[in-house]
N, C-alpha and C. Protein backbone atom coordinates (compact mmCIF):
# COMPACT_ATOMS: atom_id res chain seq x y z
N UNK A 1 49.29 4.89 -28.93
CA UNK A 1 48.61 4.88 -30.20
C UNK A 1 48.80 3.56 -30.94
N UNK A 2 49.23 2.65 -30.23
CA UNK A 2 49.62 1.22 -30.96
C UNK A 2 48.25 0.50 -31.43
N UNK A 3 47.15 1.21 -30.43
CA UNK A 3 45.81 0.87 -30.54
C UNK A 3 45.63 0.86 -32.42
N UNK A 4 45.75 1.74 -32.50
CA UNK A 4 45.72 2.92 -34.19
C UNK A 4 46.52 1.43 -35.28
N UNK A 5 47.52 1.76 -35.07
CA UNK A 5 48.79 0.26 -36.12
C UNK A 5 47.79 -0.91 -35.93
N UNK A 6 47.95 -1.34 -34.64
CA UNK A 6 46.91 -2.83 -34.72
C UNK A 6 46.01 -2.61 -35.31
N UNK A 7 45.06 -1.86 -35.53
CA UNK A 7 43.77 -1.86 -35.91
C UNK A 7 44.04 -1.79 -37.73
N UNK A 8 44.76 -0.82 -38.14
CA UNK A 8 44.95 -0.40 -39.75
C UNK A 8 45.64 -1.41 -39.82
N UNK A 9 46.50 -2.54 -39.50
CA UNK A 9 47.25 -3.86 -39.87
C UNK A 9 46.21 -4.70 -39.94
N UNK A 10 45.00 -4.90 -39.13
CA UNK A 10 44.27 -6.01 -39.24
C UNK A 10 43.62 -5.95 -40.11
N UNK A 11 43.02 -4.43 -40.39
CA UNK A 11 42.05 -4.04 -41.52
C UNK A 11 42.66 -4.69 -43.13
N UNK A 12 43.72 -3.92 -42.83
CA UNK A 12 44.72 -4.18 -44.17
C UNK A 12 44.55 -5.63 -44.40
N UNK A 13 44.99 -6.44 -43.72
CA UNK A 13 45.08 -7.68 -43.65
C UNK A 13 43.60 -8.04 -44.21
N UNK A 14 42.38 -7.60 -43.90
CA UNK A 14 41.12 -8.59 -44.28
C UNK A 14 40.81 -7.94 -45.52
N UNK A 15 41.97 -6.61 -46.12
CA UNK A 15 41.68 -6.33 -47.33
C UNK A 15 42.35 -7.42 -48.37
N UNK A 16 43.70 -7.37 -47.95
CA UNK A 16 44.06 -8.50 -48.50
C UNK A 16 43.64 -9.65 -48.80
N UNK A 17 43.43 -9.80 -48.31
CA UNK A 17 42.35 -11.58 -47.85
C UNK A 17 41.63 -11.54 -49.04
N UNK A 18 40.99 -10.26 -48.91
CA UNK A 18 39.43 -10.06 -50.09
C UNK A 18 40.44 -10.18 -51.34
N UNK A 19 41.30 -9.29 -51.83
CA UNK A 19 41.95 -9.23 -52.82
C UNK A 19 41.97 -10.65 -53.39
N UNK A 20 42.12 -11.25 -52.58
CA UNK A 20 43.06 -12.58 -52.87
C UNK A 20 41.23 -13.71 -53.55
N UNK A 21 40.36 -13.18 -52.48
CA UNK A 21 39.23 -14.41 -52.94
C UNK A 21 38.95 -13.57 -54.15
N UNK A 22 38.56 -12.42 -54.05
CA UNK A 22 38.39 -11.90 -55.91
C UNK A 22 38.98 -12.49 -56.84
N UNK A 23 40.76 -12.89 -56.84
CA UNK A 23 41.23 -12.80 -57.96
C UNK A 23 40.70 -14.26 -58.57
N UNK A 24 40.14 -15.26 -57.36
CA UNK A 24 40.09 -16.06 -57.78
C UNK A 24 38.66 -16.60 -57.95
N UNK A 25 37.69 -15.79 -58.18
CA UNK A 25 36.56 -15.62 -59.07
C UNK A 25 36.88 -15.47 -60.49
N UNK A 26 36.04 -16.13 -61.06
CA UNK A 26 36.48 -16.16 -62.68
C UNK A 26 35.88 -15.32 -63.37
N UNK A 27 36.14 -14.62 -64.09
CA UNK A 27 35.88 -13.71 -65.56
C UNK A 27 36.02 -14.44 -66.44
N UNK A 28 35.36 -13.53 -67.41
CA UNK A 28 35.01 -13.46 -68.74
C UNK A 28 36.51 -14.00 -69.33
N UNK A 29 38.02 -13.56 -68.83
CA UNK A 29 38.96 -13.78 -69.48
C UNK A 29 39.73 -14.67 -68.38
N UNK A 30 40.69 -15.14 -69.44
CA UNK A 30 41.90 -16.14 -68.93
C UNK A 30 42.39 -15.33 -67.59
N UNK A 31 42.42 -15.91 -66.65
CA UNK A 31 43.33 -15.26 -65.01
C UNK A 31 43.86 -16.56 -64.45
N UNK A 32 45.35 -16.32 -64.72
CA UNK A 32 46.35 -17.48 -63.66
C UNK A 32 45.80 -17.72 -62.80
N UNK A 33 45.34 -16.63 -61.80
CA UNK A 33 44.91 -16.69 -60.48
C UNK A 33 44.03 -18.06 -60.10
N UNK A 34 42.85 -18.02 -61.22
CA UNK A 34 41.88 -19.34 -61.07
C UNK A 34 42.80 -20.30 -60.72
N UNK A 35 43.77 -20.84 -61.07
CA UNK A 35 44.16 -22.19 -60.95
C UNK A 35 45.06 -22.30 -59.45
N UNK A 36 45.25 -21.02 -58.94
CA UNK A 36 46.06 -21.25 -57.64
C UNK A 36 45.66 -21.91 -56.56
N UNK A 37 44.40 -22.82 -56.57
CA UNK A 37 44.02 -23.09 -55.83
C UNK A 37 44.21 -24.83 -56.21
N UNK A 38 44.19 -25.05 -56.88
CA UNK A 38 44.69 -26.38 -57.75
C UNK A 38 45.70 -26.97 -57.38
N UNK A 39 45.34 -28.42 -56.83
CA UNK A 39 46.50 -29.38 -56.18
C UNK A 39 46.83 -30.88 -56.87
N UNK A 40 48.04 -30.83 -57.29
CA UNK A 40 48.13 -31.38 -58.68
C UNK A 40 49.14 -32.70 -57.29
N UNK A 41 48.77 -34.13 -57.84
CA UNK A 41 49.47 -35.17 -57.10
C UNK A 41 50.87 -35.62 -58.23
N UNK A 42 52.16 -35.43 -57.94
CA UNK A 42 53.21 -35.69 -58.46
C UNK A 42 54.31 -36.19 -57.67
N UNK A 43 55.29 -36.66 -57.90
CA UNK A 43 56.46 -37.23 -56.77
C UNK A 43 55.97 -37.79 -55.66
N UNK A 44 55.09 -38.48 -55.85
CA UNK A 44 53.97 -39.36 -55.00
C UNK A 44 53.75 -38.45 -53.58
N UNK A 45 53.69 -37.41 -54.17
CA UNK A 45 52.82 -36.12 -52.92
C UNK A 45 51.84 -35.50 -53.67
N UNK A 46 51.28 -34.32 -53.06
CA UNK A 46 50.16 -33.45 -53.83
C UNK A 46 51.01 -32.06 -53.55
N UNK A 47 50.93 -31.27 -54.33
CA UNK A 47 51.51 -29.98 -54.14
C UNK A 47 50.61 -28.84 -55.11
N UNK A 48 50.82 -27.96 -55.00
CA UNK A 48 50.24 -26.53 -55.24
C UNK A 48 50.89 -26.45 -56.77
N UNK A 49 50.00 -26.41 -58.03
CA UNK A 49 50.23 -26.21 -59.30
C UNK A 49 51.24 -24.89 -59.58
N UNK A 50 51.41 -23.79 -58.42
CA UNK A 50 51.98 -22.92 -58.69
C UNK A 50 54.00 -23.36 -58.40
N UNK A 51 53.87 -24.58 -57.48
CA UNK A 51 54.82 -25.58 -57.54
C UNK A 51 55.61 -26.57 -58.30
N UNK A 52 55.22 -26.32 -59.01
CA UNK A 52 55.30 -27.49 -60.12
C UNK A 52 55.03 -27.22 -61.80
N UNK A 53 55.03 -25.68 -61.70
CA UNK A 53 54.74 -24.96 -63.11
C UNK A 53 54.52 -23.55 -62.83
N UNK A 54 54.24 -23.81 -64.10
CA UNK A 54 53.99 -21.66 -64.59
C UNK A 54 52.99 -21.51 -65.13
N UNK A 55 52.46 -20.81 -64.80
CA UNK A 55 50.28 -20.64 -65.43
C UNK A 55 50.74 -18.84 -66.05
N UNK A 56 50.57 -18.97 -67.20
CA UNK A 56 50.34 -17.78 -68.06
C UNK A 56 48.82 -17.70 -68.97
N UNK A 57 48.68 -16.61 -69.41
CA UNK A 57 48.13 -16.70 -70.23
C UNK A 57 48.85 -16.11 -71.62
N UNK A 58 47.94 -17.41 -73.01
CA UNK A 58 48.67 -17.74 -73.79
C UNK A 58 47.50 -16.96 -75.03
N UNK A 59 46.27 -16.81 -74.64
CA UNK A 59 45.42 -15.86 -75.74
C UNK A 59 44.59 -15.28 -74.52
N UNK A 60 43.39 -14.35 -74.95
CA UNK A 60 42.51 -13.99 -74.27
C UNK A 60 42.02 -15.00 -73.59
N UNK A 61 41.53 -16.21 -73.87
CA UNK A 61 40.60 -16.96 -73.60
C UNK A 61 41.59 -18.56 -73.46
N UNK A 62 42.55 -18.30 -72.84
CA UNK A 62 43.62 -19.35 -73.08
C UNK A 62 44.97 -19.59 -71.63
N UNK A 63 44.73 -20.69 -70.82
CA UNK A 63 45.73 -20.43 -70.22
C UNK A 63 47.09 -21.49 -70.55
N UNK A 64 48.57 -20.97 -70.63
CA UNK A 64 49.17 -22.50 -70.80
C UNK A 64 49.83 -22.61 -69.31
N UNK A 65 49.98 -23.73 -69.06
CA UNK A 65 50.61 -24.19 -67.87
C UNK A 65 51.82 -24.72 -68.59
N UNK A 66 52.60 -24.52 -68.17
CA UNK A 66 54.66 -24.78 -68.45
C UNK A 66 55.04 -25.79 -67.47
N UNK A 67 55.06 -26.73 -67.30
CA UNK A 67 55.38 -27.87 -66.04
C UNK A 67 57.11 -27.84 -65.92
N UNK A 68 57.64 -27.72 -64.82
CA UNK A 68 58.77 -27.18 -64.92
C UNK A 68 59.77 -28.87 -64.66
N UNK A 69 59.24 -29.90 -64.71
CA UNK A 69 59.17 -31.20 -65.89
C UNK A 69 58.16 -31.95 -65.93
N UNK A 70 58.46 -31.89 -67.82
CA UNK A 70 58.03 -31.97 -68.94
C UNK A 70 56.68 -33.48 -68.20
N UNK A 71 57.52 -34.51 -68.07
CA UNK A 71 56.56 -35.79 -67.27
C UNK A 71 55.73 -35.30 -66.37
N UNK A 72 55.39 -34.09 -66.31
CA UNK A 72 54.17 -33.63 -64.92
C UNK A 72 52.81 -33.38 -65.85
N UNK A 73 53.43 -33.01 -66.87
CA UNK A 73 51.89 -32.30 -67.43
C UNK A 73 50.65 -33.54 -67.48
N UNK A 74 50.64 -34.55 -67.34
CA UNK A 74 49.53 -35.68 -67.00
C UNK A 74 48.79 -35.25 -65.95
N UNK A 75 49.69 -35.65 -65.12
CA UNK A 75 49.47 -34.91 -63.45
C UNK A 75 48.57 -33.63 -63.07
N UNK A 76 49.33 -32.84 -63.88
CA UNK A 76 48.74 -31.51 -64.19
C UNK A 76 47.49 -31.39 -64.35
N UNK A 77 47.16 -31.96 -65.91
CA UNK A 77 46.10 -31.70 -66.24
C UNK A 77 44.99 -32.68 -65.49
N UNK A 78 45.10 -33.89 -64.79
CA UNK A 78 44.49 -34.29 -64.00
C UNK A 78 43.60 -33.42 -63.08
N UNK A 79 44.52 -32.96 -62.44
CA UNK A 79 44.85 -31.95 -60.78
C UNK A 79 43.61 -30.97 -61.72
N UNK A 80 43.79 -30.47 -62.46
CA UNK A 80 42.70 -29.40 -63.05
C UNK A 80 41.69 -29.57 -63.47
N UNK A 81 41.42 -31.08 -63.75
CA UNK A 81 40.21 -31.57 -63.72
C UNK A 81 39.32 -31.70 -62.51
N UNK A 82 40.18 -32.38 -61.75
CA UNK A 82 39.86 -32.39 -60.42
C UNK A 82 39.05 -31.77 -59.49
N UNK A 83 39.90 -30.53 -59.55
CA UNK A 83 39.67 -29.09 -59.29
C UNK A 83 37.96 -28.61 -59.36
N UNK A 84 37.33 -28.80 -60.06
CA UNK A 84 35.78 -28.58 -60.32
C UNK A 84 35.80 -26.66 -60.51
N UNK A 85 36.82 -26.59 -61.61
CA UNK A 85 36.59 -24.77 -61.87
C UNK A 85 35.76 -25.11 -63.40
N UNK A 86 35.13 -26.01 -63.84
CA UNK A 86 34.65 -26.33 -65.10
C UNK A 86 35.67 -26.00 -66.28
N UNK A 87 36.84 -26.26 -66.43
CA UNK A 87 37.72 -26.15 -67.12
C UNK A 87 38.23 -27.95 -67.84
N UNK A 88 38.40 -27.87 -68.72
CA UNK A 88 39.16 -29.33 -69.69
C UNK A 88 39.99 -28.95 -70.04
N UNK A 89 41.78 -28.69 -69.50
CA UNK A 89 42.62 -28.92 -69.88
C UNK A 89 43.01 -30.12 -71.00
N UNK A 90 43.70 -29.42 -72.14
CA UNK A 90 44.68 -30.61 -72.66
C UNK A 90 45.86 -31.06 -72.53
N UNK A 91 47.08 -32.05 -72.62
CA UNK A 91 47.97 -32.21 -72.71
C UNK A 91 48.54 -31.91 -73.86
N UNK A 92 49.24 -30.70 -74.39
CA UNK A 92 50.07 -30.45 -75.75
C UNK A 92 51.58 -30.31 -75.55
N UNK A 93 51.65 -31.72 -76.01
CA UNK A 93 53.62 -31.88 -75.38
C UNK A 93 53.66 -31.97 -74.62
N UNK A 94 54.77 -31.17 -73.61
CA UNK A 94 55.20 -30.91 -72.88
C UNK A 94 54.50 -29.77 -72.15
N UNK A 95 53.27 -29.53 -72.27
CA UNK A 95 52.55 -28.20 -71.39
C UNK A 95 51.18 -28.33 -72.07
N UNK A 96 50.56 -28.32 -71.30
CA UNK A 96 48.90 -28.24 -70.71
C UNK A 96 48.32 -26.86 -71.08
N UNK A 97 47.32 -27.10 -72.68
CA UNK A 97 46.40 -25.61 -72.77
C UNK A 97 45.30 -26.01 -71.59
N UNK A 98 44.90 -24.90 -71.27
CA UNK A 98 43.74 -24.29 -70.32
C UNK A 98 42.91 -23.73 -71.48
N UNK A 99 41.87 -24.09 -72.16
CA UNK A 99 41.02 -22.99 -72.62
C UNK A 99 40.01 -22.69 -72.02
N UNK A 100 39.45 -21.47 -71.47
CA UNK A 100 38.78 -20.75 -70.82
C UNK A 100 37.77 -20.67 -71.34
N UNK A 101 36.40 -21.04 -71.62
CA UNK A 101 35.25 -21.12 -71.74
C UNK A 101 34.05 -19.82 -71.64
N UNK A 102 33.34 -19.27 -72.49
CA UNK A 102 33.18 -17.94 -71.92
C UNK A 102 31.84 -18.46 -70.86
N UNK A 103 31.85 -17.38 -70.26
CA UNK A 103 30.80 -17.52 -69.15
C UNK A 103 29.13 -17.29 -69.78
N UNK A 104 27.95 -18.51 -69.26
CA UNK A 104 27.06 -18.22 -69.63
C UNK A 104 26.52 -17.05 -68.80
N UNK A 105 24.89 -16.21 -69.28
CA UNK A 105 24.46 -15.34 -67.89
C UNK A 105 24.14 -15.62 -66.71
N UNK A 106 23.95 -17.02 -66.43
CA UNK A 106 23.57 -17.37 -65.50
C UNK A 106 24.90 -17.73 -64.60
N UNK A 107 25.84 -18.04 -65.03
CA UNK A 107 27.50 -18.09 -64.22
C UNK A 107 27.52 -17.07 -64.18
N UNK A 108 27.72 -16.26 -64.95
CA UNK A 108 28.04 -14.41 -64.71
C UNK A 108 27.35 -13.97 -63.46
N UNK A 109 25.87 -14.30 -63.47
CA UNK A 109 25.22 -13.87 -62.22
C UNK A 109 25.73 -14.49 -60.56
N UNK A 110 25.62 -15.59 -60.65
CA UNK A 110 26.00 -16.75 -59.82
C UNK A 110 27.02 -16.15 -59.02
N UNK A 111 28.41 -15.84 -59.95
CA UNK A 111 29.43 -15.06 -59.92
C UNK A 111 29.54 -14.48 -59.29
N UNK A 112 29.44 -13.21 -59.47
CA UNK A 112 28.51 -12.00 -59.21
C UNK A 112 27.88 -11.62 -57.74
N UNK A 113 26.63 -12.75 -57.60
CA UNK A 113 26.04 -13.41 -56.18
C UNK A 113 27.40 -13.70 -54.96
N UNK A 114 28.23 -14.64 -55.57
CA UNK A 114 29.22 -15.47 -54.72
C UNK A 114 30.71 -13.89 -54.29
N UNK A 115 30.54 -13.18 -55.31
CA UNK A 115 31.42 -12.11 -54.94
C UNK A 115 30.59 -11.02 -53.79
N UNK A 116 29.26 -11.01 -54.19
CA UNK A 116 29.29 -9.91 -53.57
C UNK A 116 29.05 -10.53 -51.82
N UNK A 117 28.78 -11.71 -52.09
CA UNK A 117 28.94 -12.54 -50.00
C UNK A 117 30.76 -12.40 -49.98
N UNK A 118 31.37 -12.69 -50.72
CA UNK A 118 32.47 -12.55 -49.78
C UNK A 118 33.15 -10.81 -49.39
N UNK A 119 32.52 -9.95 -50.65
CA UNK A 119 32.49 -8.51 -50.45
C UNK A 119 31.87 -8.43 -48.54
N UNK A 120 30.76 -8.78 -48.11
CA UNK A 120 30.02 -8.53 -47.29
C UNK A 120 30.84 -9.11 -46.08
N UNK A 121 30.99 -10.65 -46.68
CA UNK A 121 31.95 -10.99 -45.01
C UNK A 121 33.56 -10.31 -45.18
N UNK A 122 33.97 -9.67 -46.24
CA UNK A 122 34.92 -8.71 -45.76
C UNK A 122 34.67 -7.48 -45.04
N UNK A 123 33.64 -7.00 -45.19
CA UNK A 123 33.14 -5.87 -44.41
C UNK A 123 32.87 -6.25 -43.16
N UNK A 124 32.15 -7.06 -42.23
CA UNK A 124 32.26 -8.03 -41.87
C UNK A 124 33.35 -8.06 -40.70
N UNK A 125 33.96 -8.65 -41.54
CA UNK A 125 35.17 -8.70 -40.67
C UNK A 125 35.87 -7.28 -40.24
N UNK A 126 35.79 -6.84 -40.81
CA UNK A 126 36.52 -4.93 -41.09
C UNK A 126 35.66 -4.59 -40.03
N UNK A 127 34.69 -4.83 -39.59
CA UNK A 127 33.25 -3.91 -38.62
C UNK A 127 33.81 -4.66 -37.10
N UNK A 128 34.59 -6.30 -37.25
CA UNK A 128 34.34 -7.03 -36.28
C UNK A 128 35.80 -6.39 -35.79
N UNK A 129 36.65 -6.06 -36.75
CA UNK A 129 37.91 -5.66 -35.67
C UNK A 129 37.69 -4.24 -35.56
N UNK A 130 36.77 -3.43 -35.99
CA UNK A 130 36.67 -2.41 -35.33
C UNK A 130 35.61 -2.14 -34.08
N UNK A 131 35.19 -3.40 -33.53
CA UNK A 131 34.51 -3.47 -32.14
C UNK A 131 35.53 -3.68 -31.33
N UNK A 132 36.21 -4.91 -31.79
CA UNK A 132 37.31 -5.48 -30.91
C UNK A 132 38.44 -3.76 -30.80
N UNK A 133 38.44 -3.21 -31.67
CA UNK A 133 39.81 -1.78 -30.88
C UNK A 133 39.09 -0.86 -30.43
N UNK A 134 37.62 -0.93 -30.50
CA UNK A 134 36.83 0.23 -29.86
C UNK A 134 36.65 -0.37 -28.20
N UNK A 135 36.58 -1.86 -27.95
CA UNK A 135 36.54 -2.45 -26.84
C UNK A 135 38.01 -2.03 -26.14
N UNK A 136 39.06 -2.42 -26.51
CA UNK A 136 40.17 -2.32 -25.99
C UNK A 136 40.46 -0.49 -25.69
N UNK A 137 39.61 0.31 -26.77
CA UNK A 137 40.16 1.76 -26.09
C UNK A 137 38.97 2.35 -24.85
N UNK A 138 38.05 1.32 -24.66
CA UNK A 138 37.15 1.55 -23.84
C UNK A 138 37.72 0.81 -21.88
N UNK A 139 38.31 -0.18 -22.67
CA UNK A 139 39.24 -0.77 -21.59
C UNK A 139 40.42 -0.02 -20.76
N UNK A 140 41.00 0.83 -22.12
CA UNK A 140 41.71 1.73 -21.73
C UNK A 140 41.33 2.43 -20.68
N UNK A 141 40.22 3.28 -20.93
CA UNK A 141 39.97 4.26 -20.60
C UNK A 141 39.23 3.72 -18.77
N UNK A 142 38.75 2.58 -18.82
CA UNK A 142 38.23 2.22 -17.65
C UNK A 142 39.37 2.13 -16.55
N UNK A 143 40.44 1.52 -17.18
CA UNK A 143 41.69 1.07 -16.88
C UNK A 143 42.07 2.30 -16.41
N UNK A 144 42.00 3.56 -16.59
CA UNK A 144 42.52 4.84 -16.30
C UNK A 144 44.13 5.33 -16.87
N UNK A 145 44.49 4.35 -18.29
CA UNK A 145 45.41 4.46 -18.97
C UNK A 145 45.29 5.69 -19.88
N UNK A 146 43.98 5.84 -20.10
CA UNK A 146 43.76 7.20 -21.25
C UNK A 146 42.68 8.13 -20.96
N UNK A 147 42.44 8.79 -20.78
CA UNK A 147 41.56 10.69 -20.73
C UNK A 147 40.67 9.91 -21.61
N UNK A 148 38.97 10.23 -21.60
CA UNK A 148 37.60 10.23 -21.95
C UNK A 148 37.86 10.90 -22.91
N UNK A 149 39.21 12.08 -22.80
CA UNK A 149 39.35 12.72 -25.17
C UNK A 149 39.80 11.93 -25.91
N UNK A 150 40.95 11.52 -25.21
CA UNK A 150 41.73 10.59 -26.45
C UNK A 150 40.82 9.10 -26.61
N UNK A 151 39.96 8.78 -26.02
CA UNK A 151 38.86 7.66 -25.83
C UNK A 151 38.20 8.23 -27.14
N UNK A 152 37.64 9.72 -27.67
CA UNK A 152 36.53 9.46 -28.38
C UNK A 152 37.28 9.49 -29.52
N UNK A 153 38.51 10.57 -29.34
CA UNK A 153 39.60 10.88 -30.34
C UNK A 153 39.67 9.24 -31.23
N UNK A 154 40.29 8.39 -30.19
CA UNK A 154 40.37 7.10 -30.91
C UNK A 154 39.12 6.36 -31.68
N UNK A 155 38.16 6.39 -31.21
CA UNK A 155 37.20 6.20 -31.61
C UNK A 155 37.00 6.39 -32.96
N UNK A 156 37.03 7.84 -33.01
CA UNK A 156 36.67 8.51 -34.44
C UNK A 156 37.54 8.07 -35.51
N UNK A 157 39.05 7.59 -35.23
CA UNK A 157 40.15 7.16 -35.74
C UNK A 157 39.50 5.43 -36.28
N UNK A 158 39.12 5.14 -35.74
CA UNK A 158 38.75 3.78 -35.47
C UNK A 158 37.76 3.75 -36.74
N UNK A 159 36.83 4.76 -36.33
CA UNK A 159 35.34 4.65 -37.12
C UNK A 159 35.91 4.88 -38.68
N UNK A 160 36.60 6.04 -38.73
CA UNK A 160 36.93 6.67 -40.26
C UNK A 160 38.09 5.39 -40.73
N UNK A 161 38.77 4.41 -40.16
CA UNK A 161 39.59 3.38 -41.09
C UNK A 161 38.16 2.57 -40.93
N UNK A 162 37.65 2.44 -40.47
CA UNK A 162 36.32 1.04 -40.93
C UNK A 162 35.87 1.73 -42.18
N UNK A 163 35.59 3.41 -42.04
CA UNK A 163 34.56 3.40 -43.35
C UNK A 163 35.63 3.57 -44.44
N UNK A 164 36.98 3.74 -44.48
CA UNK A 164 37.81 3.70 -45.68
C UNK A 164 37.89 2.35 -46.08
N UNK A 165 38.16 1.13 -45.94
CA UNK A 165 38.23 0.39 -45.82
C UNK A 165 36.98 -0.57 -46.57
N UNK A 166 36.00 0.06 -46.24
CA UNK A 166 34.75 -0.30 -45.97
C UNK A 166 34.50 -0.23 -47.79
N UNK A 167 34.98 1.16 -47.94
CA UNK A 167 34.98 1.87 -49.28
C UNK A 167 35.78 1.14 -49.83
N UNK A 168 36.91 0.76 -49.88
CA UNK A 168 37.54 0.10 -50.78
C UNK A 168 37.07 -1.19 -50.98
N UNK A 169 36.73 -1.91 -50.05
CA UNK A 169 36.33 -3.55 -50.67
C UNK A 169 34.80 -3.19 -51.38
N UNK A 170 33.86 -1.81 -51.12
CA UNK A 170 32.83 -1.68 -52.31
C UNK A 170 34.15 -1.46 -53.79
N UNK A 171 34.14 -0.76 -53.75
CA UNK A 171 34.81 -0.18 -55.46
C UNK A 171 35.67 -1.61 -55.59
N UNK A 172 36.77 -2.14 -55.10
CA UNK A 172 37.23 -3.39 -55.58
C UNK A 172 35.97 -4.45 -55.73
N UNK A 173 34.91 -4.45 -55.38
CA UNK A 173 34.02 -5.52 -55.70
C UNK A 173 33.25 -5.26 -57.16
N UNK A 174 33.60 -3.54 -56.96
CA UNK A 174 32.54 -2.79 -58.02
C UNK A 174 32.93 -2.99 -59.47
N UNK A 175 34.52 -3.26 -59.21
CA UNK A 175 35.25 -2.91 -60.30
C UNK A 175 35.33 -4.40 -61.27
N UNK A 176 35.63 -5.31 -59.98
CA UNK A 176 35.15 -7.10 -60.68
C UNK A 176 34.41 -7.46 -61.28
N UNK A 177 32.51 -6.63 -60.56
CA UNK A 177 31.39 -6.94 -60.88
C UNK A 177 31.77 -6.73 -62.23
N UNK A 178 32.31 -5.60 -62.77
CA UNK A 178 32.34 -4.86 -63.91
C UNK A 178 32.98 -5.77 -65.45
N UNK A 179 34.33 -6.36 -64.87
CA UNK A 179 34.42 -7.24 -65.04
C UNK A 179 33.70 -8.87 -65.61
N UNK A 180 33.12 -8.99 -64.63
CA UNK A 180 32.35 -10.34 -64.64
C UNK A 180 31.71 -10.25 -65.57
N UNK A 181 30.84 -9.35 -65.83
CA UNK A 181 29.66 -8.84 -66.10
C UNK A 181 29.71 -8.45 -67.79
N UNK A 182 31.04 -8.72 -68.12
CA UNK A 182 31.59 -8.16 -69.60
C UNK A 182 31.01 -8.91 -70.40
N UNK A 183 30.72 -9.00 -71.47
CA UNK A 183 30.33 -10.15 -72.38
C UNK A 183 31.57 -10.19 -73.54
């Protein structure tokens, strides 16, 4: 049944994945998340802003970055310019406001558009590893490792984590849209 683990680990895994490109679609409100992708050049390297500071949010519509030293926040707010998330950081002191801009309808939509393709190539992917363990229990079975029951048995196992799965990256997309979509 290892068939079964591999298959719900991989799934899991391209749920994750999705989790992860959602968070970093932007809303209506301030989300740390946006900036994790942000590569700020300091100590004459480039490193990951989540490296080199602390991204909170500081109002609704407000992120501060905390540079964990004080001489980075230049850097910082550079790196976030950079970045092309349409954001203008300032330098205040020693830490960098983020103000968050509200979204026009046409970003909202855009948005929206760009979530629901990566919704799709998560499904996608979720459909592609459930060929690949329906192949391998078909292999099985040619192989004469497993009985033509436990072949469909698995199958059906197979089919019902694609459509759970399947279900969750709709409602997590559903729930963003919802999100996005806020004014």
């Amino acid at each position: 049944m290892s068939v079964m683990k591999e298959t719900e680990s991989k799934m899991k895994d391209a749920l994750e994945h999705f989790k992860v490109e959602l968070r970093n679609l932007r809303s209506g409100r301030a989300n740390p998340a946006v900036l994790d992708s942000v590569v700020v050049e300091v100590y004459g390297s480039e490193m990951r802003i989540k490296d080199v500071a602390q991204v909170s949010v500081a109002e609704a519509r407000q992120l501060l970055v905390t540079p964990y030293d004080a001489q980075t926040a230049g850097p910082i707010a550079k790196g976030i310019e950079k970045a092309n998330l349409n954001l203008q950081p300032m330098v205040d002191g020693g830490v960098v406001r983020v103000p968050v801009p509200p979204l026009t309808e046409e970003i909202r939509k855009d948005t929206v558009k760009l979530g629901k393709k990566k919704a799709e190539d998560a499904k996608i992917q979720v459909r592609d590893i459930r060929r690949k363990s329906n192949d391998l229990v078909k292999k099985q079975k040619s192989d004469n490792e497993i009985a033509e029951d436990v072949q469909k048995k698995l199958e059906k196992q197979i089919q019902d984590l694609t459509d759970r799965y399947c279900k969750e990256v709709d409602s997590l997309f559903s729930e963003k849209e919802k999100d996005i979509m806020e004014v």
